[in-house]
C-alpha atoms as a PDB file:
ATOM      1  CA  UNK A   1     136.567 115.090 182.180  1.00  0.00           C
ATOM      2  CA  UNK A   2     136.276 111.863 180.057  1.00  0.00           C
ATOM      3  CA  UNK A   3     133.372 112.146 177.190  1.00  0.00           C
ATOM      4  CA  UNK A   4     132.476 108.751 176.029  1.00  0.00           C
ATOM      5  CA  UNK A   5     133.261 108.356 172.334  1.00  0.00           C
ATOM      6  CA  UNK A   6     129.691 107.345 171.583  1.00  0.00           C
ATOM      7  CA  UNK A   7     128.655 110.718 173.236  1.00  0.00           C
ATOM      8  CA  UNK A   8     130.827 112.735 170.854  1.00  0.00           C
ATOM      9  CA  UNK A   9     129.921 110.381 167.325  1.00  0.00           C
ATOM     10  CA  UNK A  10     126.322 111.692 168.801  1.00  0.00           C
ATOM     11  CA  UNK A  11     127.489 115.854 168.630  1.00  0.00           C
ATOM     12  CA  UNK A  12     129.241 115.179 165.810  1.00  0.00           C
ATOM     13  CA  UNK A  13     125.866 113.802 163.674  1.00  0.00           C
ATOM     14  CA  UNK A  14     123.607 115.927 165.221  1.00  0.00           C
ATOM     15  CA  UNK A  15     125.942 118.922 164.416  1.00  0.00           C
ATOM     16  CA  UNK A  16     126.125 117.728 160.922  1.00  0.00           C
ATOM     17  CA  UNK A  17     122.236 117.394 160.462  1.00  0.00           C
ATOM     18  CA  UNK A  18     121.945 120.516 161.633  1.00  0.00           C
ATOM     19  CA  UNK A  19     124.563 122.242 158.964  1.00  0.00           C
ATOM     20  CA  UNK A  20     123.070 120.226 156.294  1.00  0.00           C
ATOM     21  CA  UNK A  21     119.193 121.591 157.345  1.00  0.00           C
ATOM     22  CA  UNK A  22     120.504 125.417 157.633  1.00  0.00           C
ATOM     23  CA  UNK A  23     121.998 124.786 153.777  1.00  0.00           C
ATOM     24  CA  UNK A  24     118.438 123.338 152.300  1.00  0.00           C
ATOM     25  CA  UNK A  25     115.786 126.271 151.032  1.00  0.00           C
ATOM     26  CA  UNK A  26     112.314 125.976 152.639  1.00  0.00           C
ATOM     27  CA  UNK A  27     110.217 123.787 150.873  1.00  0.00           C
ATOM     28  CA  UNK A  28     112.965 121.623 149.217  1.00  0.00           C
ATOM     29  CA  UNK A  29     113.190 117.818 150.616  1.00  0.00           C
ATOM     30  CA  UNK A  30     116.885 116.810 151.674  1.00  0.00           C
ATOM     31  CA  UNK A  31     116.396 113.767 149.255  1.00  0.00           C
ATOM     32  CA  UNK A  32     116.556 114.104 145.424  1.00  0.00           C
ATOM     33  CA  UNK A  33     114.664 110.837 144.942  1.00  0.00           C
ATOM     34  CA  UNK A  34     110.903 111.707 146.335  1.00  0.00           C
ATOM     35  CA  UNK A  35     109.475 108.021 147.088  1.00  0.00           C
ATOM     36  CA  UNK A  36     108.474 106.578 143.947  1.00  0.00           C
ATOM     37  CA  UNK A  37     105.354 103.681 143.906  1.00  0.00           C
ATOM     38  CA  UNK A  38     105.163 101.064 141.345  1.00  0.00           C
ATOM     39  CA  UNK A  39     102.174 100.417 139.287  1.00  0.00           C
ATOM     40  CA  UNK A  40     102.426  96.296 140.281  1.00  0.00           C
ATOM     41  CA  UNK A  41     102.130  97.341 144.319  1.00  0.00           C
ATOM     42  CA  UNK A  42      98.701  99.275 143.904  1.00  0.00           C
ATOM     43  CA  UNK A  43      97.331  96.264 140.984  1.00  0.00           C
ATOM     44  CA  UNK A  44      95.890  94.518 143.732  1.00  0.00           C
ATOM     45  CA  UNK A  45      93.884  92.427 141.447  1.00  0.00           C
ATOM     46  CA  UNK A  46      96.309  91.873 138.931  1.00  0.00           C
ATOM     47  CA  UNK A  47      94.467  92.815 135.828  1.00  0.00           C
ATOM     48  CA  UNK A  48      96.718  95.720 134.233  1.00  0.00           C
ATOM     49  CA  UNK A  49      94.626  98.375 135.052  1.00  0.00           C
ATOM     50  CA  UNK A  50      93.752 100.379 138.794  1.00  0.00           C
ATOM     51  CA  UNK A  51      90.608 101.385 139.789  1.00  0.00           C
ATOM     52  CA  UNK A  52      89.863 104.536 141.933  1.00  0.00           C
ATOM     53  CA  UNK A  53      89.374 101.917 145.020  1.00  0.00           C
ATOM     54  CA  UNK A  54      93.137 100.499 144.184  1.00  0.00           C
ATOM     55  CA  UNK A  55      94.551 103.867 144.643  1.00  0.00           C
ATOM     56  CA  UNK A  56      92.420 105.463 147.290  1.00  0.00           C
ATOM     57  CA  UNK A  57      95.485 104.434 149.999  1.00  0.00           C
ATOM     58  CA  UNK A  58      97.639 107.223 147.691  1.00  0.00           C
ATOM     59  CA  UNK A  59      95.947 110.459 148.665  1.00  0.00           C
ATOM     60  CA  UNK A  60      98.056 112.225 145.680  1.00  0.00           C
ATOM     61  CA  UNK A  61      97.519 109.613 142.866  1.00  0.00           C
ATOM     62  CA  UNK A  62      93.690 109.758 143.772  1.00  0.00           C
ATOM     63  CA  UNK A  63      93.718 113.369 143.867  1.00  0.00           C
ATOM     64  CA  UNK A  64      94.732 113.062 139.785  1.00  0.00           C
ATOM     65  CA  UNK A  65      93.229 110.230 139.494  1.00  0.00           C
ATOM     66  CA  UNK A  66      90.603 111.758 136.457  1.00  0.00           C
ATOM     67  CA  UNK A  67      93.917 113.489 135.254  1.00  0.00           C
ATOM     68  CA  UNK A  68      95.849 110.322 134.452  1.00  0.00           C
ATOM     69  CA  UNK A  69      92.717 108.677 133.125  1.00  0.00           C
ATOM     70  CA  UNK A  70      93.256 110.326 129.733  1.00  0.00           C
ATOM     71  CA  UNK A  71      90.446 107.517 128.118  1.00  0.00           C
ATOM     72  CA  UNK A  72      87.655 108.761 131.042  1.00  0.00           C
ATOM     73  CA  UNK A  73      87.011 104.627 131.420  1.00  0.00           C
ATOM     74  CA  UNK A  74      87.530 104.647 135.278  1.00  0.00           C
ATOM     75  CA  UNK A  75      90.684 103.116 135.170  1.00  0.00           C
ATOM     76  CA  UNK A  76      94.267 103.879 134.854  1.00  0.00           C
ATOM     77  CA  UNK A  77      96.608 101.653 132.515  1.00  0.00           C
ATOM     78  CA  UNK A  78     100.407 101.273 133.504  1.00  0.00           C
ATOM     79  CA  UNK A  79     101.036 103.617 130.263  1.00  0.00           C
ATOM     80  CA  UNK A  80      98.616 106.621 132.134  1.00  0.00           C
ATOM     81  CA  UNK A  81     100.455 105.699 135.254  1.00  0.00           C
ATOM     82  CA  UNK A  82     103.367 106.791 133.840  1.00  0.00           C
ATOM     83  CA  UNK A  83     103.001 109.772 133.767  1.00  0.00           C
ATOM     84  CA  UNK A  84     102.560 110.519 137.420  1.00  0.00           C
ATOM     85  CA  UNK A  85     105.319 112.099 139.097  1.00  0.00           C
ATOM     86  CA  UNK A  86     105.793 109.429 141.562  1.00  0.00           C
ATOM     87  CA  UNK A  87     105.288 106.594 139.352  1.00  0.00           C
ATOM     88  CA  UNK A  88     108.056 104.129 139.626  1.00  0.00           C
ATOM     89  CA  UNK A  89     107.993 100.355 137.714  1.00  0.00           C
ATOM     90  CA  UNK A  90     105.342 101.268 135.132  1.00  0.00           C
ATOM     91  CA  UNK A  91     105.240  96.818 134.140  1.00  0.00           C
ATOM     92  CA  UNK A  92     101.730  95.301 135.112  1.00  0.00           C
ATOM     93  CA  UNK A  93     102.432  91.998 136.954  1.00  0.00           C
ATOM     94  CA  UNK A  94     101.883  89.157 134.614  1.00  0.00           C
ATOM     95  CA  UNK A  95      98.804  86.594 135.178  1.00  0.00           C
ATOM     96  CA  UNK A  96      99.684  83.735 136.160  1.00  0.00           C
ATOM     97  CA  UNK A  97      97.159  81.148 134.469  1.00  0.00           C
ATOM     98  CA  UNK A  98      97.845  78.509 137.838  1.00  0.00           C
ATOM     99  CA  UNK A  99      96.156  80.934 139.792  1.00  0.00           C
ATOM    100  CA  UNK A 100      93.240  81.599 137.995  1.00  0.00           C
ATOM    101  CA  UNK A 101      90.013  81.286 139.772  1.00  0.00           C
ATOM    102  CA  UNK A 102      88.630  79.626 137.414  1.00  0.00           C
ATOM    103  CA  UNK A 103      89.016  76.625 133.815  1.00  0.00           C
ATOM    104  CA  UNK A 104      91.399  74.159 134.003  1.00  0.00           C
ATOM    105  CA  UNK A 105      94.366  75.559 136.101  1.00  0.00           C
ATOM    106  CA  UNK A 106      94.711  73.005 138.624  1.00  0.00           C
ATOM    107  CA  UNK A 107      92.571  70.082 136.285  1.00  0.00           C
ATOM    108  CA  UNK A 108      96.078  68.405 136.321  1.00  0.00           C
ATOM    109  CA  UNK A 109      95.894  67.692 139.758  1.00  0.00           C
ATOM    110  CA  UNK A 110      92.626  65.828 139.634  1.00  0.00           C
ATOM    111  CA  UNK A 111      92.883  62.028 139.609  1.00  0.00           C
ATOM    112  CA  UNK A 112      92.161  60.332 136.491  1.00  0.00           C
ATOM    113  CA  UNK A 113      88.424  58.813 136.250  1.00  0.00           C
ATOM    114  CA  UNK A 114      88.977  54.820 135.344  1.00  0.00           C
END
C-alpha cells in the first residue's frame, strides 16, 4: 500500500502539534509574543491622544481604560499607553499640515488673482 507523501507530511504535522500541545501547561499560549497593538493604529484622528470611543474595538484596553488614564482627562497619551501590556509602537503619528482641514494647506494650489 502506497501512502501519498503529502498524506504522511500531513501525520507528521499533526503528530507534531499534538506533542507540542501535550508539553504546554493549561492556560499558557504556545506563542511568547501575545499580539501587541500600536498606539498609531487605534489614533484614528491623529491627534496624540485616544479617546474611550478610539479604543472601544479593544475590549481589554477599554476595560483599563480609567487605569491608564493616570491624568483622569478622558484620554490616554502614547506615554499612558505604554504601559499597557499589549502596547506595541508607543510614537503618535505625526500631523501632517497638507492634510489639515483647515488654513492654508492647499492655498498653493489656488490660482493667482490678476
Amino acid at each position: 500500500m502506497k501512502i501519498p507523501a503529502r498524506s504522511v507530511s500531513l501525520l507528521v504535522c499533526l503528530a507534531a502539534s499534538c506533542f507540542v500541545q501535550a508539553q504546554t501547561p493549561a492556560g499558557k499560549a504556545t506563542s511568547p509574543e501575545v499580539l501587541k497593538i500600536d498606539f498609531a493604529t487605534l489614533d484614528k484622528d491623529a491627534n496624540g491622544k485616544l479617546s474611550k470611543q478610539e479604543v472601544q474595538p479593544v475590549a481589554d484596553l477599554e476595560g483599563v481604560f480609567d487605569s491608564l488614564d493616570t491624568d483622569h482627562n478622558g484620554s490616554i497619551t502614547s506615554a499612558e499607553f505604554s504601559r499597557w501590556s499589549r502596547a506595541g509602537k508607543t510614537t503618535p503619528t505625526p500631523r501632517d499640515p497638507a492634510t489639515a482641514p483647515s488654513g492654508s494647506a492647499g492655498a498653493q494650489h489656488m490660482p493667482k488673482a490678476n
